[in-house]
Protein backbone atom coordinates (compact mmCIF):
# COMPACT_ATOMS: atom_id res chain seq x y z
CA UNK A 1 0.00 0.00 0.00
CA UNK A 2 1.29 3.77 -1.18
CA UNK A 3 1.15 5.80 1.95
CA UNK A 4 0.43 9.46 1.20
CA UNK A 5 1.91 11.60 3.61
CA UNK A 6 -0.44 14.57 5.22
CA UNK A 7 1.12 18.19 5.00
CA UNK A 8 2.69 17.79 8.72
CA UNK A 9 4.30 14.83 7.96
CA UNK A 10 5.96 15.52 4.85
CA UNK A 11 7.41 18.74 7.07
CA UNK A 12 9.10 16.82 9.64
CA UNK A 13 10.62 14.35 6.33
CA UNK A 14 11.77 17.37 4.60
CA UNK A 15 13.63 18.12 8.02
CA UNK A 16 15.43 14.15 8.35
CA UNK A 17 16.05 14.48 4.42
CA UNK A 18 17.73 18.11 4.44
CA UNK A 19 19.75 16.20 7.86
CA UNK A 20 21.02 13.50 5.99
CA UNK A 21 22.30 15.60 2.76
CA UNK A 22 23.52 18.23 4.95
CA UNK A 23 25.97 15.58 6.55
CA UNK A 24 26.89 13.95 3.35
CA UNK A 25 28.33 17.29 2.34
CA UNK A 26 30.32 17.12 5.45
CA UNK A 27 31.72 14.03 4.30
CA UNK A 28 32.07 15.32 0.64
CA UNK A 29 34.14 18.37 2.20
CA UNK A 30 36.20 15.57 4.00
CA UNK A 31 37.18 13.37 1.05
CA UNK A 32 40.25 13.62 -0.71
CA UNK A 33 43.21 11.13 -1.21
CA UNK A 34 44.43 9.30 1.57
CA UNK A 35 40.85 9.21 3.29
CA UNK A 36 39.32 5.76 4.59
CA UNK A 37 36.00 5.00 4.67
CA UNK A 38 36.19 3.72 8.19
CA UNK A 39 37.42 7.23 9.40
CA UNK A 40 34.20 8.73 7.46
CA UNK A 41 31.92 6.57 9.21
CA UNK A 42 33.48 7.26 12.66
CA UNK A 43 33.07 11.00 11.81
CA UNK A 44 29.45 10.81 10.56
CA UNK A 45 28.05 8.67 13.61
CA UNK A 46 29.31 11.38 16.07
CA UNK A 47 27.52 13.61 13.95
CA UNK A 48 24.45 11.82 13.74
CA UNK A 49 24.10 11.71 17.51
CA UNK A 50 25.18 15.02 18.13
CA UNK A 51 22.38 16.05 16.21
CA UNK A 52 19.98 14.50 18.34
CA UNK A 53 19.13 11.89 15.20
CA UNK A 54 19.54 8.03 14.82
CA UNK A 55 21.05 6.53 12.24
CA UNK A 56 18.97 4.79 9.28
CA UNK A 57 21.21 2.16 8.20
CA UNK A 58 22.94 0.96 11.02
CA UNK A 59 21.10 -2.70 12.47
CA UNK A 60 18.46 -2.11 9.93
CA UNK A 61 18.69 -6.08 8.29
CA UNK A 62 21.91 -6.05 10.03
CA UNK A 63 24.14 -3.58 8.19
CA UNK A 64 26.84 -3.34 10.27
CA UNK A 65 27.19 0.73 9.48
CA UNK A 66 25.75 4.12 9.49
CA UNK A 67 26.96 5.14 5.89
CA UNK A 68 27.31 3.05 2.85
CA UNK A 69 30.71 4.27 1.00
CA UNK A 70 30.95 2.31 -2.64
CA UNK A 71 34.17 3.05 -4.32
CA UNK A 72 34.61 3.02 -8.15
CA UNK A 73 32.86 -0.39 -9.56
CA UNK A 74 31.05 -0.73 -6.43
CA UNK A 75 27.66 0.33 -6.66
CA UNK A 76 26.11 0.35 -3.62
CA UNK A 77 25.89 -0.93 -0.25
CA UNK A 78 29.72 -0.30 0.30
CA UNK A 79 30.51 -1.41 4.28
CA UNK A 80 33.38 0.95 5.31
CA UNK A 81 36.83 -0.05 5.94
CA UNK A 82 40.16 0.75 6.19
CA UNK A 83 40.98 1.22 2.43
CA UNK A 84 41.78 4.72 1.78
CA UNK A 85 40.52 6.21 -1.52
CA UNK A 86 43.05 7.63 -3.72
CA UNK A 87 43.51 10.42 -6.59
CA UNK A 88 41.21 9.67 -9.54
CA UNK A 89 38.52 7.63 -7.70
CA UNK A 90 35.31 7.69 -7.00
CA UNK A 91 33.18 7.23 -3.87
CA UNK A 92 29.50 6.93 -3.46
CA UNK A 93 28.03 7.69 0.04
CA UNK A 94 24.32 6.53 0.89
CA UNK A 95 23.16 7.67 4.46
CA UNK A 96 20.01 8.02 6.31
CA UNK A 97 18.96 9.41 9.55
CA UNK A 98 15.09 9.54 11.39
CA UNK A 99 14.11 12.49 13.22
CA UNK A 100 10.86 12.39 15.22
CA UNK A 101 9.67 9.06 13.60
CA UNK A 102 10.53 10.21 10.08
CA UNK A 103 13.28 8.87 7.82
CA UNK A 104 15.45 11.11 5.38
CA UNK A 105 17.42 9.42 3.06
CA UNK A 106 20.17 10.79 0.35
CA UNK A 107 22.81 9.66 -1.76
CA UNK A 108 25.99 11.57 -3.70
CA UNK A 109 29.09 10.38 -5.62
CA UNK A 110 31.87 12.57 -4.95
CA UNK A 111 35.10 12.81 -6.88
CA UNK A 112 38.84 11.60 -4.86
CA UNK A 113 41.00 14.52 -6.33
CA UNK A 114 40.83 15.15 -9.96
CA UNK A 115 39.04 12.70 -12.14
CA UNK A 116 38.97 11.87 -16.11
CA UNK A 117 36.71 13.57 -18.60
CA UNK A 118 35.05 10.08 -18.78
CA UNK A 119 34.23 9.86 -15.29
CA UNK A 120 33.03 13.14 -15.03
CA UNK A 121 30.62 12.79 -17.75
CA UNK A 122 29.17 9.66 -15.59
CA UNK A 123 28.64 11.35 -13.01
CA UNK A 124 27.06 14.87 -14.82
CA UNK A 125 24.97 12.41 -17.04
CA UNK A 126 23.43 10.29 -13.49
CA UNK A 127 22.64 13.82 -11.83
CA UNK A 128 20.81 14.87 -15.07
CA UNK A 129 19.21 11.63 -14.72
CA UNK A 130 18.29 11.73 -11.27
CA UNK A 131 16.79 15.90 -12.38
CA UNK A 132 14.74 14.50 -15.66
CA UNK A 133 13.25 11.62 -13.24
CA UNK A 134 12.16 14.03 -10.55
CA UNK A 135 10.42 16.63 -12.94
CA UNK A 136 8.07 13.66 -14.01
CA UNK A 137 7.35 13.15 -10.25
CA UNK A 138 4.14 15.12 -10.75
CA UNK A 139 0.35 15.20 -10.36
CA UNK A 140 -1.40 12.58 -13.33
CA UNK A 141 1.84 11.41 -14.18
CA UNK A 142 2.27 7.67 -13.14
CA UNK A 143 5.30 6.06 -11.63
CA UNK A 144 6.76 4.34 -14.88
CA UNK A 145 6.84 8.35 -16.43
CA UNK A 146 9.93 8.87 -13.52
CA UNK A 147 11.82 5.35 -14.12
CA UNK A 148 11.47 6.14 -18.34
CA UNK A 149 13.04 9.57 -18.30
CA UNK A 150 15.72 8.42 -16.07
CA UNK A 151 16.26 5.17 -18.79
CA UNK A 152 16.46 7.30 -21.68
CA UNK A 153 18.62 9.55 -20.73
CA UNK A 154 21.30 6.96 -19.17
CA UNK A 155 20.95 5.32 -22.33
CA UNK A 156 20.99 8.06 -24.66
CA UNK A 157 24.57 8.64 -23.45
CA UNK A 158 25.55 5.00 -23.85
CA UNK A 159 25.15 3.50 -20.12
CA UNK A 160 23.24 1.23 -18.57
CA UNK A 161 21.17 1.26 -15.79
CA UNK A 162 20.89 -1.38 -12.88
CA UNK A 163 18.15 -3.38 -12.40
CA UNK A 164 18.50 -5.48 -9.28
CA UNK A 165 17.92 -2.07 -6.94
CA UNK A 166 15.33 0.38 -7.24
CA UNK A 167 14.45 3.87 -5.59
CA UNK A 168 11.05 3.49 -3.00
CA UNK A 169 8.56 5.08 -1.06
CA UNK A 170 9.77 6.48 2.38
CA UNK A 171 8.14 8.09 5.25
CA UNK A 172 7.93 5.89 8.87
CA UNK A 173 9.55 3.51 7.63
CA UNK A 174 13.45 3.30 5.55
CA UNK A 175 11.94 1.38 2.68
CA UNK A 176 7.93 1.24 1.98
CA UNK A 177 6.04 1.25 -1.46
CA UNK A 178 5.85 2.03 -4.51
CA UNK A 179 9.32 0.53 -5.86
CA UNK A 180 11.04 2.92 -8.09
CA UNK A 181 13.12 0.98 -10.85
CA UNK A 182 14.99 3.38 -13.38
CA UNK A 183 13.82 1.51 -16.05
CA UNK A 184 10.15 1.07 -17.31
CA UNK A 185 7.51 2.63 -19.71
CA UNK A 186 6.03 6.03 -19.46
CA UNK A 187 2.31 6.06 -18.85
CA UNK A 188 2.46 2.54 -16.80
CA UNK A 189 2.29 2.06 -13.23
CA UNK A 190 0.80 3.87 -10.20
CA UNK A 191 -0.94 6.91 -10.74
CA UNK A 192 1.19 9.94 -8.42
CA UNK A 193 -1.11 11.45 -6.07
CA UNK A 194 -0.55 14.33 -3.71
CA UNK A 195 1.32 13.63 -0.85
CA UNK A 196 3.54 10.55 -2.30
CA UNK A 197 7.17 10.58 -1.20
CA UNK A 198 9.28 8.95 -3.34
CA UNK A 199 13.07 8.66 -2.65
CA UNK A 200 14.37 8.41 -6.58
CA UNK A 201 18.20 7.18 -6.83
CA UNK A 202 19.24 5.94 -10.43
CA UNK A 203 22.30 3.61 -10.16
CA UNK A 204 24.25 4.20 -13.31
CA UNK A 205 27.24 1.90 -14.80
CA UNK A 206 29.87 2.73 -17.26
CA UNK A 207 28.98 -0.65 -18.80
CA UNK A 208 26.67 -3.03 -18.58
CA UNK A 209 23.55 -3.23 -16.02
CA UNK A 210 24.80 -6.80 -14.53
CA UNK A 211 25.75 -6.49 -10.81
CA UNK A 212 27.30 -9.34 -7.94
CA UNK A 213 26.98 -9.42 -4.74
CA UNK A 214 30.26 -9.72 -2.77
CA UNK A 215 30.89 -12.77 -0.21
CA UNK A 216 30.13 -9.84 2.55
CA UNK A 217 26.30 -10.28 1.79
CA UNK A 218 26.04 -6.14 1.14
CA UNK A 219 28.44 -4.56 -1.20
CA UNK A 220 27.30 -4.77 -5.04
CA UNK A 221 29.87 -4.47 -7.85
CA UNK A 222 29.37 -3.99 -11.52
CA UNK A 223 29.57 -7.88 -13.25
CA UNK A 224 31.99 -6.04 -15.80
CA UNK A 225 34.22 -3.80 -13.35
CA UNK A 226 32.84 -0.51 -15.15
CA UNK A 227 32.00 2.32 -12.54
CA UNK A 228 29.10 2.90 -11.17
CA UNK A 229 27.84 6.16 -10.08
CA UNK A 230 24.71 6.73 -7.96
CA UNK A 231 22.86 9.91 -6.66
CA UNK A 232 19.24 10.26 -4.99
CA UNK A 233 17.03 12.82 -3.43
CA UNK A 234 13.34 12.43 -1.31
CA UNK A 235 10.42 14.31 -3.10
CA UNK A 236 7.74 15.02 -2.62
CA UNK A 237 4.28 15.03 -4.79
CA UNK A 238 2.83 18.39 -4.48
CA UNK A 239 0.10 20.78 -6.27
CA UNK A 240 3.08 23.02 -7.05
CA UNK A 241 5.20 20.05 -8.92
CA UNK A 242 7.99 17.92 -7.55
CA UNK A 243 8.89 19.29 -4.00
CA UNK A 244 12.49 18.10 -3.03
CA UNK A 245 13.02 17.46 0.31
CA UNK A 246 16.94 16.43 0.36
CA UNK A 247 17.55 20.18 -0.34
């Protein structure tokens, strides 16, 4: 069941979701060569409970970790460690926090250093994704308009997107419905109604759309090696058009 979320509610998510992007551009002012992504973690759960938050991830079907931090072919799900990034990577953080019952959720990849043209034009083409998906996340548009626009444009510029995880609903809970793939057809799917909160990350590969699972049950890597970039906001359906809340 779609939960649509009453004007008070989607008030106190707009305030978890500007949380957790505010502290993932703490961490993005952090990284640079040399960084681990077990020193990032430590420095974003002191932050977390400074702030009077919990984190999202951590526990929740046993992550071991408050951020996810996927490096280069890794998509998502990353656990931090003790390898250090280095010039030319990389490194997609995922983090979530709840505030007063209410989850915020948000997602960058950030560059290590200076990166190539090619990797820089992955990671302009996945935000331009992630912008042509949300301005389809409007009143009598349905849910396969969003995944379509965010499909042809990844494709358009010769990447793939991945299948086997998919953007979602989110309000009380981390992960509730509708699923969000970034693939589908426009005009299919749930009708958008005011009030929906949809938390729309496209996952976006160099290569092709295959992904593995590592033997640590989280971290997904590209089936190819190709990098994998990966960005996602929380909006908001709203009279006014696509309301971001991650901003």
């Amino acid at each position: 069941m779609i939960i649509c979320k009453s004007p008070a509610e989607i008030e106190k998510l707009r305030r978890s979701g500007r949380l957790a992007r505010a502290l993932l551009e703490e961490l993005r002012e952090r990284i640079k060569p040399g960084v681990s992504t077990l020193g990032l973690e430590k420095y974003i759960e002191r932050r977390i409970a400074q702030l009077g938050a919990r984190a999202a991830f951590k526990g929740y079907r046993g992550y071991p970790c408050c951020l996810c931090a996927s490096v280069n072919d890794e998509v998502i799900h990353g656990i931090p460690s003790e390898r250090r990034v280095k010039e030319g990577d990389i490194l997609s953080l995922d983090m979530g926090v709840v505030l007063d019952g209410y989850f915020g959720d948000s997602a960058i990849t950030v560059p290590v250093g200076g990166i190539s043209e090619s990797t820089q034009r992955l990671l302009r083409v996945t935000q331009e994704a992630l912008g042509l998906g949300i301005e389809q996340a409007r009143l009598g548009n349905r849910l396969g308009d969003i995944s379509a626009a965010v499909q042809r444009h990844v494709e358009e510029n010769g990447y793939s997107v991945v299948r086997e995880f998919v953007g979602h609903g989110i309000g009380r809970q981390l992960h509730e419905e509708p699923q969000i793939p970034n693939f589908g057809k426009p005009g299919h799917g749930p009708a958008l109604k005011q009030g929906m909160v949809l938390a729309i990350e496209p996952m976006v590969n160099a290569g092709g759309p295959a992904v593995r699972v590592l033997a640590d049950n989280w971290t997904a890597v590209t089936a190819d090696g190709a990098w994998s970039a990966h960005f996602e906001h929380m909006v908001a359906v709203s009279r006014n058009g696509p309301d971001i809340l991650t901003m």
